[in-house]
C-alpha atoms as a PDB file:
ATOM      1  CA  UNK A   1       0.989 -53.091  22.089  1.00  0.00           C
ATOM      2  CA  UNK A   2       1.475 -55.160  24.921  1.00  0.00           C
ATOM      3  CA  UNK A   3       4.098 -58.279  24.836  1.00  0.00           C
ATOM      4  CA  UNK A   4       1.584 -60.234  27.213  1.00  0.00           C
ATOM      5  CA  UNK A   5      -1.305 -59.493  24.722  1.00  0.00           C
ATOM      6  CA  UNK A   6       0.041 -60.522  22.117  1.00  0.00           C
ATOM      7  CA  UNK A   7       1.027 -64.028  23.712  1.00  0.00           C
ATOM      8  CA  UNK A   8      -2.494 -64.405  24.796  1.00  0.00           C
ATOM      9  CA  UNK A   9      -4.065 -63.772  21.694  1.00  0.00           C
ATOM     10  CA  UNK A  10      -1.657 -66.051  20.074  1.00  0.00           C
ATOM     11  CA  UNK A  11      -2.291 -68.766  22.602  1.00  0.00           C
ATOM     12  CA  UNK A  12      -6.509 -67.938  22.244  1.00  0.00           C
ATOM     13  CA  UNK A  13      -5.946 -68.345  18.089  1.00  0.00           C
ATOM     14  CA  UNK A  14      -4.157 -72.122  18.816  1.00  0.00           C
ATOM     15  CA  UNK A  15      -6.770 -72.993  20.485  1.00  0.00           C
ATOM     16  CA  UNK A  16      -9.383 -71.592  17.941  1.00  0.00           C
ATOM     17  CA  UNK A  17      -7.401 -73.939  15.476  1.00  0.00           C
ATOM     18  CA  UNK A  18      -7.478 -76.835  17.671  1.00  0.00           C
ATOM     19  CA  UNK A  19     -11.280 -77.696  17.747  1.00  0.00           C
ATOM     20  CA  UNK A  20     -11.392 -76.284  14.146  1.00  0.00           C
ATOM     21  CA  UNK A  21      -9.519 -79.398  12.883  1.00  0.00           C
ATOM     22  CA  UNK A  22     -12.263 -81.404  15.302  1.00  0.00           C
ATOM     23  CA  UNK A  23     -15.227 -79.469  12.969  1.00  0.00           C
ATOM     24  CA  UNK A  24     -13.758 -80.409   9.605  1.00  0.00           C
ATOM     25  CA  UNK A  25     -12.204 -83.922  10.369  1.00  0.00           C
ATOM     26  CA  UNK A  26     -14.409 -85.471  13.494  1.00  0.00           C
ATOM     27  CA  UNK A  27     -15.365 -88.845  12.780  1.00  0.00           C
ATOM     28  CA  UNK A  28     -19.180 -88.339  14.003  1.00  0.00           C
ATOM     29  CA  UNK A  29     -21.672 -85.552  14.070  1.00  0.00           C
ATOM     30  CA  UNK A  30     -21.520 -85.162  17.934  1.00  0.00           C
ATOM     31  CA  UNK A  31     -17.759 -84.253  17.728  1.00  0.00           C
ATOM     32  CA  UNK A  32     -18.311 -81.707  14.624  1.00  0.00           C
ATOM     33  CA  UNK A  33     -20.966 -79.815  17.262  1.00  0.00           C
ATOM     34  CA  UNK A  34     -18.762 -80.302  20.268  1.00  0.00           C
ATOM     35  CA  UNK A  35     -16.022 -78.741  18.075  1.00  0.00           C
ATOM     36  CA  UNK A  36     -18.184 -75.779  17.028  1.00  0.00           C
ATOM     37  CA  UNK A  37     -19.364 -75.098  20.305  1.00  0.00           C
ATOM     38  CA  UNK A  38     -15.891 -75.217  21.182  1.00  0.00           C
ATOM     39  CA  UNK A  39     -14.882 -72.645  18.717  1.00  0.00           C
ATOM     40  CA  UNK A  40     -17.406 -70.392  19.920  1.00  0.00           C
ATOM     41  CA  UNK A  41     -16.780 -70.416  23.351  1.00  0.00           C
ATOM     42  CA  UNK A  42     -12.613 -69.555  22.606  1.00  0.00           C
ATOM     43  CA  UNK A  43     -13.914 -67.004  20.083  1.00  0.00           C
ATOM     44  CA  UNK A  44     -15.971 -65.214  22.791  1.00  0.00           C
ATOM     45  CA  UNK A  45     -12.965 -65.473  25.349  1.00  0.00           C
ATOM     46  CA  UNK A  46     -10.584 -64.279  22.517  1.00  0.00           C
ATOM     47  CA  UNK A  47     -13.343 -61.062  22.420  1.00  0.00           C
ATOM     48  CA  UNK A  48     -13.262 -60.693  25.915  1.00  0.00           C
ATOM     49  CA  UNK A  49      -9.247 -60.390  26.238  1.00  0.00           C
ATOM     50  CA  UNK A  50      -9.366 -58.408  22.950  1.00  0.00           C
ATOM     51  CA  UNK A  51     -11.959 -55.722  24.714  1.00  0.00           C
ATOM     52  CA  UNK A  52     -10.123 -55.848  28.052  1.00  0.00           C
ATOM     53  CA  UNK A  53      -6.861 -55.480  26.689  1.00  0.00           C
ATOM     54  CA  UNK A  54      -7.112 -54.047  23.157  1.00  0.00           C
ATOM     55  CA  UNK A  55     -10.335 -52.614  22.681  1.00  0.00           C
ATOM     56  CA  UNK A  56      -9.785 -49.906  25.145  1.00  0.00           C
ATOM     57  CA  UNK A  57      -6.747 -48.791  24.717  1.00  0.00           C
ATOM     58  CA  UNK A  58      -7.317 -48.893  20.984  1.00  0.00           C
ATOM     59  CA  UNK A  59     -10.585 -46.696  21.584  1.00  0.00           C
ATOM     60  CA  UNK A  60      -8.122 -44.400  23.946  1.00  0.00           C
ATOM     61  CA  UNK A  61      -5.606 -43.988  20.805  1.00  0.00           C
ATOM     62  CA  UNK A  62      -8.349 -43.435  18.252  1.00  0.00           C
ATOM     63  CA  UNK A  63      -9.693 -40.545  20.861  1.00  0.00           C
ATOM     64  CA  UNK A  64      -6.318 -39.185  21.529  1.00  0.00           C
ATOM     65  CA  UNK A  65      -6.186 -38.684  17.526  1.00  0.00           C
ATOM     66  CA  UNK A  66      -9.105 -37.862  16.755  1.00  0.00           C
ATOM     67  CA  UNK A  67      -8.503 -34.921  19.980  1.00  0.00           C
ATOM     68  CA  UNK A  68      -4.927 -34.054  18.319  1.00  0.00           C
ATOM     69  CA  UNK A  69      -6.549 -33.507  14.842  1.00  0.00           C
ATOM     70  CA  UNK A  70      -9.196 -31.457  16.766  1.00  0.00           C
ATOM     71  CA  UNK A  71      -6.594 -29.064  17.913  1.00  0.00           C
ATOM     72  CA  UNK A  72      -4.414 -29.214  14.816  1.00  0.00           C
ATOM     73  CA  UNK A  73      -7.658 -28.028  12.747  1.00  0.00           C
ATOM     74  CA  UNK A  74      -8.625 -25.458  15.243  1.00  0.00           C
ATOM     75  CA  UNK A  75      -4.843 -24.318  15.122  1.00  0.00           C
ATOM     76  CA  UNK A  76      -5.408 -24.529  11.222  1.00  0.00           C
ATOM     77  CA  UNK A  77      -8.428 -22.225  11.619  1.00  0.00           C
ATOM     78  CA  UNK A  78      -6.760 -19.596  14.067  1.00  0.00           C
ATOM     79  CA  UNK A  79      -3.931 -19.583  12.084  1.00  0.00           C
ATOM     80  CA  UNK A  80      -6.075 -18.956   9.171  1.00  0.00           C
ATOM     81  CA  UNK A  81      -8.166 -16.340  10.729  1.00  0.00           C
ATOM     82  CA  UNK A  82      -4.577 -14.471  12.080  1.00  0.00           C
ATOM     83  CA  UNK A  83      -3.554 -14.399   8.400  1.00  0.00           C
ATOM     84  CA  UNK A  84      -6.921 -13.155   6.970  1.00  0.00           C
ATOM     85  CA  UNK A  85      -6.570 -10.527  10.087  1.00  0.00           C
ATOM     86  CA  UNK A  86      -2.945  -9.356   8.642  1.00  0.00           C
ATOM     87  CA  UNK A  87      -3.904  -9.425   5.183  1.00  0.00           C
ATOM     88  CA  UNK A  88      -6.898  -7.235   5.670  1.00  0.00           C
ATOM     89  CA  UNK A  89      -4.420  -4.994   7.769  1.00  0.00           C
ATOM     90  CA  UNK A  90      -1.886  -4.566   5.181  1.00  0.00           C
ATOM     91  CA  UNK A  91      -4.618  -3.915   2.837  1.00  0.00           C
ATOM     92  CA  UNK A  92      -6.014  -1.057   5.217  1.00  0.00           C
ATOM     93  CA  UNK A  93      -1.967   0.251   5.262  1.00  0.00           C
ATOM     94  CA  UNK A  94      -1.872  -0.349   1.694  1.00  0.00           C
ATOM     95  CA  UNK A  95      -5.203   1.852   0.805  1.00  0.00           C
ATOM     96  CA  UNK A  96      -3.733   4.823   3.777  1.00  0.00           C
ATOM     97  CA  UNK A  97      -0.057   4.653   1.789  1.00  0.00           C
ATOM     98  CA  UNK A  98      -1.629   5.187  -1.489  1.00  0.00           C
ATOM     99  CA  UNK A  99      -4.215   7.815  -0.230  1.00  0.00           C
ATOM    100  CA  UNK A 100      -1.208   9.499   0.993  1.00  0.00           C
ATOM    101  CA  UNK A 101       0.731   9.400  -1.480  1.00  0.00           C
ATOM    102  CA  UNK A 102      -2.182  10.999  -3.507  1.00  0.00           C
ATOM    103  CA  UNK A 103      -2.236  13.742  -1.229  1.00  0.00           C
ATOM    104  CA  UNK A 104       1.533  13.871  -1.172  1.00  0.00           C
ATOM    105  CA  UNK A 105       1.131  14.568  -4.924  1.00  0.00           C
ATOM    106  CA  UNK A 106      -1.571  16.992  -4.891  1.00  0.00           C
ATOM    107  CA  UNK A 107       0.571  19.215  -2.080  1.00  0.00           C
ATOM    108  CA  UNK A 108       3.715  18.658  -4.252  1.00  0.00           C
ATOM    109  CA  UNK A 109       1.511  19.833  -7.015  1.00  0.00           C
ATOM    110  CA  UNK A 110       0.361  22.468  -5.283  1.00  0.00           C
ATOM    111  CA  UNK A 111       3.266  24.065  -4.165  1.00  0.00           C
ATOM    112  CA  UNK A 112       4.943  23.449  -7.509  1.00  0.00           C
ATOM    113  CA  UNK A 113       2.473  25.755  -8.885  1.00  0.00           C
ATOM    114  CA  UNK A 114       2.603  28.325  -6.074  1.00  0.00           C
ATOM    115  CA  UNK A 115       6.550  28.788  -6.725  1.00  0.00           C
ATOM    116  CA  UNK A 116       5.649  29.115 -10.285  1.00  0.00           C
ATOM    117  CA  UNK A 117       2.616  31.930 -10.061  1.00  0.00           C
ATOM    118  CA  UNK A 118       5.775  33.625  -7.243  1.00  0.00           C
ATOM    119  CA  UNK A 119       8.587  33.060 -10.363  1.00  0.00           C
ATOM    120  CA  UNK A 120       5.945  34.464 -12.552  1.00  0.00           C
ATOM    121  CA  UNK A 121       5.344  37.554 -10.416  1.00  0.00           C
ATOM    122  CA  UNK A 122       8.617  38.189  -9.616  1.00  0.00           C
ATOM    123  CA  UNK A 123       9.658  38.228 -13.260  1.00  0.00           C
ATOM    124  CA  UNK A 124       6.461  40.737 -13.811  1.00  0.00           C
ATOM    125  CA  UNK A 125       7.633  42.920 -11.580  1.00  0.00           C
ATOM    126  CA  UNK A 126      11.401  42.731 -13.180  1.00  0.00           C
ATOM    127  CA  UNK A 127      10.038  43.147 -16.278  1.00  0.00           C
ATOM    128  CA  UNK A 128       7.387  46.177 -15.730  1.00  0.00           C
ATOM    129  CA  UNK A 129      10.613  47.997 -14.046  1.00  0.00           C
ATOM    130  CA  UNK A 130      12.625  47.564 -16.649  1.00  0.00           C
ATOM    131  CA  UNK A 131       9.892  49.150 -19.167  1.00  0.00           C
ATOM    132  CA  UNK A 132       9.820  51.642 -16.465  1.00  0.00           C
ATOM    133  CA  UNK A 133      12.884  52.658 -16.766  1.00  0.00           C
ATOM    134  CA  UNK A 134      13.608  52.276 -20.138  1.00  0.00           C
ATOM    135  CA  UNK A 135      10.327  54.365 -20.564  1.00  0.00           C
ATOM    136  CA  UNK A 136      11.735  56.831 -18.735  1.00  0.00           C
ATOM    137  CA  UNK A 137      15.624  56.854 -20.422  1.00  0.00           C
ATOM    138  CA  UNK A 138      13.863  57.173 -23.428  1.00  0.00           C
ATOM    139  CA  UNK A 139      11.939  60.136 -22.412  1.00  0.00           C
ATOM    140  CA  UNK A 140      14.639  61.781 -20.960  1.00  0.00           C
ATOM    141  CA  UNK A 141      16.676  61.152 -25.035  1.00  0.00           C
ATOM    142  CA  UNK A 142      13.998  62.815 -26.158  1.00  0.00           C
ATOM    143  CA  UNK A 143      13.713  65.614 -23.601  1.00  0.00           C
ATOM    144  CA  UNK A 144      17.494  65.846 -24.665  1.00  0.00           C
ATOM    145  CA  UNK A 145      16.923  66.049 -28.423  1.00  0.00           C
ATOM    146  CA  UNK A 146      14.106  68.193 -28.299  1.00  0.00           C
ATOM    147  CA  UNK A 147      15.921  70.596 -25.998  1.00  0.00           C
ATOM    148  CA  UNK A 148      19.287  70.535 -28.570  1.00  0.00           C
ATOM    149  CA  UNK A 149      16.215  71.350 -31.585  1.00  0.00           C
ATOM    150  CA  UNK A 150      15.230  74.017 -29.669  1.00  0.00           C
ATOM    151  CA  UNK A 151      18.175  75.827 -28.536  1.00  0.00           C
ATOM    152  CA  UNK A 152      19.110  75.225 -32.560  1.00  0.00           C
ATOM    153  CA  UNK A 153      16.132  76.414 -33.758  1.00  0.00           C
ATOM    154  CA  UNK A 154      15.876  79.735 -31.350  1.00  0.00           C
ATOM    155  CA  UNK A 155      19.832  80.356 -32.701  1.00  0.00           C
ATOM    156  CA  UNK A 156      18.170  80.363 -36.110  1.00  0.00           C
ATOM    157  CA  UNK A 157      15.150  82.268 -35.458  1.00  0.00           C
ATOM    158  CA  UNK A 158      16.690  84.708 -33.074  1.00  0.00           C
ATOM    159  CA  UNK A 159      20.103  85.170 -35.037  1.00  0.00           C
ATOM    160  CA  UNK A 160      21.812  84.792 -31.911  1.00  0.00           C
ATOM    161  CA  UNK A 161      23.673  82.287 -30.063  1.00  0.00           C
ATOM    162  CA  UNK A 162      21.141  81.553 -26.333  1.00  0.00           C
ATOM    163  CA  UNK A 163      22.579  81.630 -23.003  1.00  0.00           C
ATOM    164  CA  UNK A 164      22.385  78.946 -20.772  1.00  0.00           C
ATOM    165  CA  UNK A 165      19.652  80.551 -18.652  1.00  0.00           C
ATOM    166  CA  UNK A 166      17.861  81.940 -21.534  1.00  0.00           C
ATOM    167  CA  UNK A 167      17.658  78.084 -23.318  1.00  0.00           C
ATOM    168  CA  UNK A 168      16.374  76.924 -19.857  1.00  0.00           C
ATOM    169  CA  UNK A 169      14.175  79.296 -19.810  1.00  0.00           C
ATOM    170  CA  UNK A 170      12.708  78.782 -23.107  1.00  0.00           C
ATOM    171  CA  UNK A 171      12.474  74.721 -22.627  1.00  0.00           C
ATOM    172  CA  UNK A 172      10.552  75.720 -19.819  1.00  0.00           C
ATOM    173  CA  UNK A 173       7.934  77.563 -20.734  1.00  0.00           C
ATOM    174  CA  UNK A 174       7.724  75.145 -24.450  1.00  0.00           C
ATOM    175  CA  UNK A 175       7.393  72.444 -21.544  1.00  0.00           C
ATOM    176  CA  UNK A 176       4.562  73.950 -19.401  1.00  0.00           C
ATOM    177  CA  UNK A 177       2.938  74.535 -22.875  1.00  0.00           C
ATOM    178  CA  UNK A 178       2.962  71.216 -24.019  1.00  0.00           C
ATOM    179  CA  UNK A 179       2.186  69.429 -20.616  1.00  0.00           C
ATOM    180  CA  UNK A 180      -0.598  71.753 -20.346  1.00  0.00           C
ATOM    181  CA  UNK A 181      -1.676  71.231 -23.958  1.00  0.00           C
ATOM    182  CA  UNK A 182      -4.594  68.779 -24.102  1.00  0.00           C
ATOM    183  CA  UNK A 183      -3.930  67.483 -27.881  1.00  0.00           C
ATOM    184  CA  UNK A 184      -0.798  68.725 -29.586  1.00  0.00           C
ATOM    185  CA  UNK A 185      -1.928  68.526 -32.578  1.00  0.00           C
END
């Protein structure tokens, strides 16, 4: 506040005090009114410097607060609305990471299980040529055994020891016979 104010209002309360002694002490009725009357009149000049030099400017501080916590609560509430924006937003980024890492998985899963069904079929195929051709090594032993019986059995039966062209002769016409032959048996 103002130095000069203060002086004045200091000066007004003396004053106040004066005729206050006059009200409590004055030797007649007369002076206890004067007194009073007195009293009034400083109290209503005290009012007047107080509203000319106080009242406003304390109305013009109570406005400038009550305008600065205006502004801090509307700063309060944008800052509060910002912060609901960004949590909803890292929500949203939180529901797309986890939706992709879902579909992350299911490809991952996916192709795990495509490179398996390939492994699979690749070790089919291995395997089905290896029965192949141990089907057909086997086949060819016995083609070999039955074509040593054979050339054994036609020395026996013949009493003579077979030629080469007469023993492939022979194994071919026993083979034509039994490819031709429906069942053998």
């Amino acid at each position: 506040m103002d130095i000069p104010f203060l002086g004045i209002t200091v000066y007004v309360a003396v004053l106040i005090l004066l005729p206050f002694y006059r009200v409590l002490f004055g030797p007649t009725l007369f002076d206890r009114v004067i007194g009073a009357g007195l009293i009034g009149t400083k109290e209503a000049v005290l009012l007047v410097v107080l509203g000319k030099f106080a009242w406003r400017p304390l109305l013009a501080n109570l406005k400038a607060r009550e305008e600065q916590i205006r502004q801090q609560l509307d700063m309060a509430a944008q800052a509060n609305r910002h912060a609901q924006t960004v949590l909803d937003q890292a929500r949203q980024q939180a529901v797309k990471i986890v939706e992709q890492a879902r579909e992350q998985a299911q490809k991952t899963q996916e192709e795990i299980i495509r490179q398996a069904k390939e492994e699979l079929a690749v070790l089919r195929h291995e395997a089905e040529a290896e029965i192949t051709h141990a089907k057909m090594a086997a086949i060819e032993a016995v083609w070999q055994q039955s074509t040593q019986i054979v050339q054994a059995l036609t020395e026996q039966v013949l009493g003579r020891t077979v030629d080469r062209q007469d023993c492939e002769q022979l194994i071919r016409q026993a083979t034509e016979w039994i490819r031709t032959e429906k069942d053998p048996r």
